[in-house]
Protein backbone atom coordinates (compact mmCIF):
# COMPACT_ATOMS: atom_id res chain seq x y z
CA UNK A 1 -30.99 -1.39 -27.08
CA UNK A 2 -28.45 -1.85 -29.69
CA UNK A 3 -26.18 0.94 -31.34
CA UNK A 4 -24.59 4.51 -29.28
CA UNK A 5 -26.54 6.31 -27.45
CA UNK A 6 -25.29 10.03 -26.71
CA UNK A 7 -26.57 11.62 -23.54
CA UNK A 8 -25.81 14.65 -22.27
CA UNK A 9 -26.61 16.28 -18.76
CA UNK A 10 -26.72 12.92 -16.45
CA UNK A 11 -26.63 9.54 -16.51
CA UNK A 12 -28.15 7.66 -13.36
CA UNK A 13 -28.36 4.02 -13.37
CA UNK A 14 -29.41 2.31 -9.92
CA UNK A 15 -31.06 -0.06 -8.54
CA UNK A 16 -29.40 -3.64 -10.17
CA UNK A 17 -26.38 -3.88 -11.34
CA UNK A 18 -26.20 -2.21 -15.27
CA UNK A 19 -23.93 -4.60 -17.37
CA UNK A 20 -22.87 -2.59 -20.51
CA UNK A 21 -21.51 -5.17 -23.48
CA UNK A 22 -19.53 -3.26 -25.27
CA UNK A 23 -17.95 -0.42 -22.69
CA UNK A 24 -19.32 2.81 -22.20
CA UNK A 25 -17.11 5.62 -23.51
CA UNK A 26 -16.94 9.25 -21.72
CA UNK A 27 -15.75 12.65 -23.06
CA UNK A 28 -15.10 14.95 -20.63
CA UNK A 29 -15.54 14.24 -16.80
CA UNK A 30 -17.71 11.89 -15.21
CA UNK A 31 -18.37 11.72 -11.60
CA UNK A 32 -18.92 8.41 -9.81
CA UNK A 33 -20.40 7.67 -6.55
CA UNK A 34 -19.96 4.20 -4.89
CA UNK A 35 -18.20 1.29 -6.48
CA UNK A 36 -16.93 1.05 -9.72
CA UNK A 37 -15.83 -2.68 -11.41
CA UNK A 38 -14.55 -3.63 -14.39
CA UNK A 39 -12.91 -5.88 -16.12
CA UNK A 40 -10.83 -3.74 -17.80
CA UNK A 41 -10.39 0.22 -17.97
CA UNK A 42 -8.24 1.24 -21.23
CA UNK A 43 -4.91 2.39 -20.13
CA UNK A 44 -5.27 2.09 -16.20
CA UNK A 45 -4.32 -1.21 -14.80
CA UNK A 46 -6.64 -3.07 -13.07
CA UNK A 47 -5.69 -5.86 -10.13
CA UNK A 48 -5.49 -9.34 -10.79
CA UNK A 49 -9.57 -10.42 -12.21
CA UNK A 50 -9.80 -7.06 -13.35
CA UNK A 51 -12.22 -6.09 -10.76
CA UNK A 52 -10.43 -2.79 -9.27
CA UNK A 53 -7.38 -0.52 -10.24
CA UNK A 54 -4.46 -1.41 -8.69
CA UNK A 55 -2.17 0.11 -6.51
CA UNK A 56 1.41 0.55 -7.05
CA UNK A 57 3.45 -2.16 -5.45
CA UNK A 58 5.60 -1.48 -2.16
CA UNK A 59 8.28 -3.45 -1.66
CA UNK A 60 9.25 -3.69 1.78
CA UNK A 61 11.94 -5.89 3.93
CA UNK A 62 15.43 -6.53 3.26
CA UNK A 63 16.42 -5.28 0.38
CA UNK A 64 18.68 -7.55 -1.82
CA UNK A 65 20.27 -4.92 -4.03
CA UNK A 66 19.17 -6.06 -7.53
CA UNK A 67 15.18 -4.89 -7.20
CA UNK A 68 14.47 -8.11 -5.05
CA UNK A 69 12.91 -7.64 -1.05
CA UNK A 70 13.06 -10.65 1.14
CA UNK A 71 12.26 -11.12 4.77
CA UNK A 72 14.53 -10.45 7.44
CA UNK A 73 16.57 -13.19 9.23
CA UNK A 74 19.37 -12.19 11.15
CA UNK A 75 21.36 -12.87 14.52
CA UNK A 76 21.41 -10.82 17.68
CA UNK A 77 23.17 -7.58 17.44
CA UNK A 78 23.08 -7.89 13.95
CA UNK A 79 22.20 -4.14 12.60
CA UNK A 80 19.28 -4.71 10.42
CA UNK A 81 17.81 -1.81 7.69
CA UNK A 82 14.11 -2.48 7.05
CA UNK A 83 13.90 -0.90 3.53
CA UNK A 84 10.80 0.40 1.37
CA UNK A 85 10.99 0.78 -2.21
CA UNK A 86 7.89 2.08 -4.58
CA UNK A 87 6.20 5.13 -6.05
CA UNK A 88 6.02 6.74 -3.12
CA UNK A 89 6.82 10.13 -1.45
CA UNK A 90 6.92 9.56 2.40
CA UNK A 91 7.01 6.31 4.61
CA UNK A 92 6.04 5.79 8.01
CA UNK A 93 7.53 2.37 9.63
CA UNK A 94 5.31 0.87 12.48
CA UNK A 95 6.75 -1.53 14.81
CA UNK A 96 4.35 -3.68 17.06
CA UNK A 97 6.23 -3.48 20.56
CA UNK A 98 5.52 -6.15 23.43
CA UNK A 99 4.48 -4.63 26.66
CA UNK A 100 4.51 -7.89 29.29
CA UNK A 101 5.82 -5.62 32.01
CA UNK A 102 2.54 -3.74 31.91
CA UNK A 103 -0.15 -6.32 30.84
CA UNK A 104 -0.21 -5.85 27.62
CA UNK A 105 -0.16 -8.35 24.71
CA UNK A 106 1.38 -5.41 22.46
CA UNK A 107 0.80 -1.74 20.83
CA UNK A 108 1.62 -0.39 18.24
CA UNK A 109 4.42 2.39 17.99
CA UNK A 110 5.73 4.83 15.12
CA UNK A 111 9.42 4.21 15.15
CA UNK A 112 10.50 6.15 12.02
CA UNK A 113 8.58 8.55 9.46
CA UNK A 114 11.74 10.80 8.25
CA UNK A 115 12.69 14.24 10.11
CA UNK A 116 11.09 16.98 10.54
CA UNK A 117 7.97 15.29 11.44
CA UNK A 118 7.75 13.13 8.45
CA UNK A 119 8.46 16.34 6.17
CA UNK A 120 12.25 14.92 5.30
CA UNK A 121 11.34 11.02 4.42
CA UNK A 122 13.25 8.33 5.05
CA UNK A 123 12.62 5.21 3.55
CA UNK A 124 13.98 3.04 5.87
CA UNK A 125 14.53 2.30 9.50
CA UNK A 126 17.57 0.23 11.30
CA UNK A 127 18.11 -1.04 14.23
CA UNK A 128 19.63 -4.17 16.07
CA UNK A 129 17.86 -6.91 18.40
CA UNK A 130 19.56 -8.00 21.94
CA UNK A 131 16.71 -10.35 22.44
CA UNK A 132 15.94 -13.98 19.63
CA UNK A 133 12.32 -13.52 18.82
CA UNK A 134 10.17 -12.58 15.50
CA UNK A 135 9.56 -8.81 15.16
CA UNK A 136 6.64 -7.51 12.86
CA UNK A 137 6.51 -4.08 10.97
CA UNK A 138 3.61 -2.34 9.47
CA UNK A 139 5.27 0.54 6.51
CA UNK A 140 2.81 2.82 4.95
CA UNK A 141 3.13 4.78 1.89
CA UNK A 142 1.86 7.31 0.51
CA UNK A 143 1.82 9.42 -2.97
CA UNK A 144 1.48 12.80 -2.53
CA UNK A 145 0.67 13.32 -6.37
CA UNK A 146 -1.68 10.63 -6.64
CA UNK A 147 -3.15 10.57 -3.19
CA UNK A 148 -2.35 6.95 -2.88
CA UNK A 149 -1.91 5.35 0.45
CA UNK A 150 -0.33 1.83 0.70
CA UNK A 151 0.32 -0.23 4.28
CA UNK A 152 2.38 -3.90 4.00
CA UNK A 153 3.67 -5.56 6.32
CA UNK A 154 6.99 -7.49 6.94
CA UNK A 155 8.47 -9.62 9.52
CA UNK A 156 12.63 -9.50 11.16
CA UNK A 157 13.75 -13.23 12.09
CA UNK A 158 16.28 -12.80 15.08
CA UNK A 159 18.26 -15.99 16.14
């Protein structure tokens, strides 16, 4: 059917998928339960396709000074600073730590969060390697105003 149609009280579509041409416009709060895509929503971004808002970006890794993260390469006993930049309030770095005197293949450990039990962040975590090998990280975010939780991972190259 062509033209608006107002309707107030609820909508329910379900079943199929509804495909709406020309947008659907709310005033006042809507509630939605399951899935919601689009290919665009005016003034939220939306991922690459358009098929679900994005998150903000975390940046993690060495940080190059001028907005730029790289991986880590580095020698032993180098000290190395795993940074983590974005719209975030608190960071907790993840380290996956080999266990072959136990069995293990590996497990993964909290190594930094901030003080205070993660109440003072810190958004980053150093250390230096005694042993060559590649070292993986797992850093997740989160936005306490938003309620936004981001995990990336990033890699430390020691020669």
């Amino acid at each position: 059917m062509a033209g608006i149609h107002l309707i107030s009280g609820s909508f329910i579509q379900s079943g199929s998928d509804a495909q709406f041409k020309n947008g659907v416009s709310v005033q006042g709060n809507t509630k939605i339960k399951g899935i919601l895509k689009a290919n665009v929503f005016n003034n939220i971004p939306t991922s690459t396709g358009g098929s679900s808002v994005s998150t903000s970006p975390l940046k993690v890794g060495h940080s190059l000074g001028d907005g730029t993260f790289v991986e880590w390469e580095a020698s032993v006993g180098d000290l190395v600073r795993i940074s983590a930049s974005g719209n975030f309030n608190n960071f907790c770095f993840i380290e996956n730590q080999t266990l072959e005197e136990i069995g293990v293949n590996s497990t993964w450990r909290t190594v930094e969060k901030g003080e205070v039990n993660g109440q003072i962040p810190k958004s980053f975590y150093e250390r230096s390697f005694d042993t060559p090998g590649i070292y993986e990280y797992l850093v997740i975010a989160n936005n306490t105003q938003s309620l936004q939780t981001v995990i990336k991972g990033t890699t430390v190259t020691i020669i």
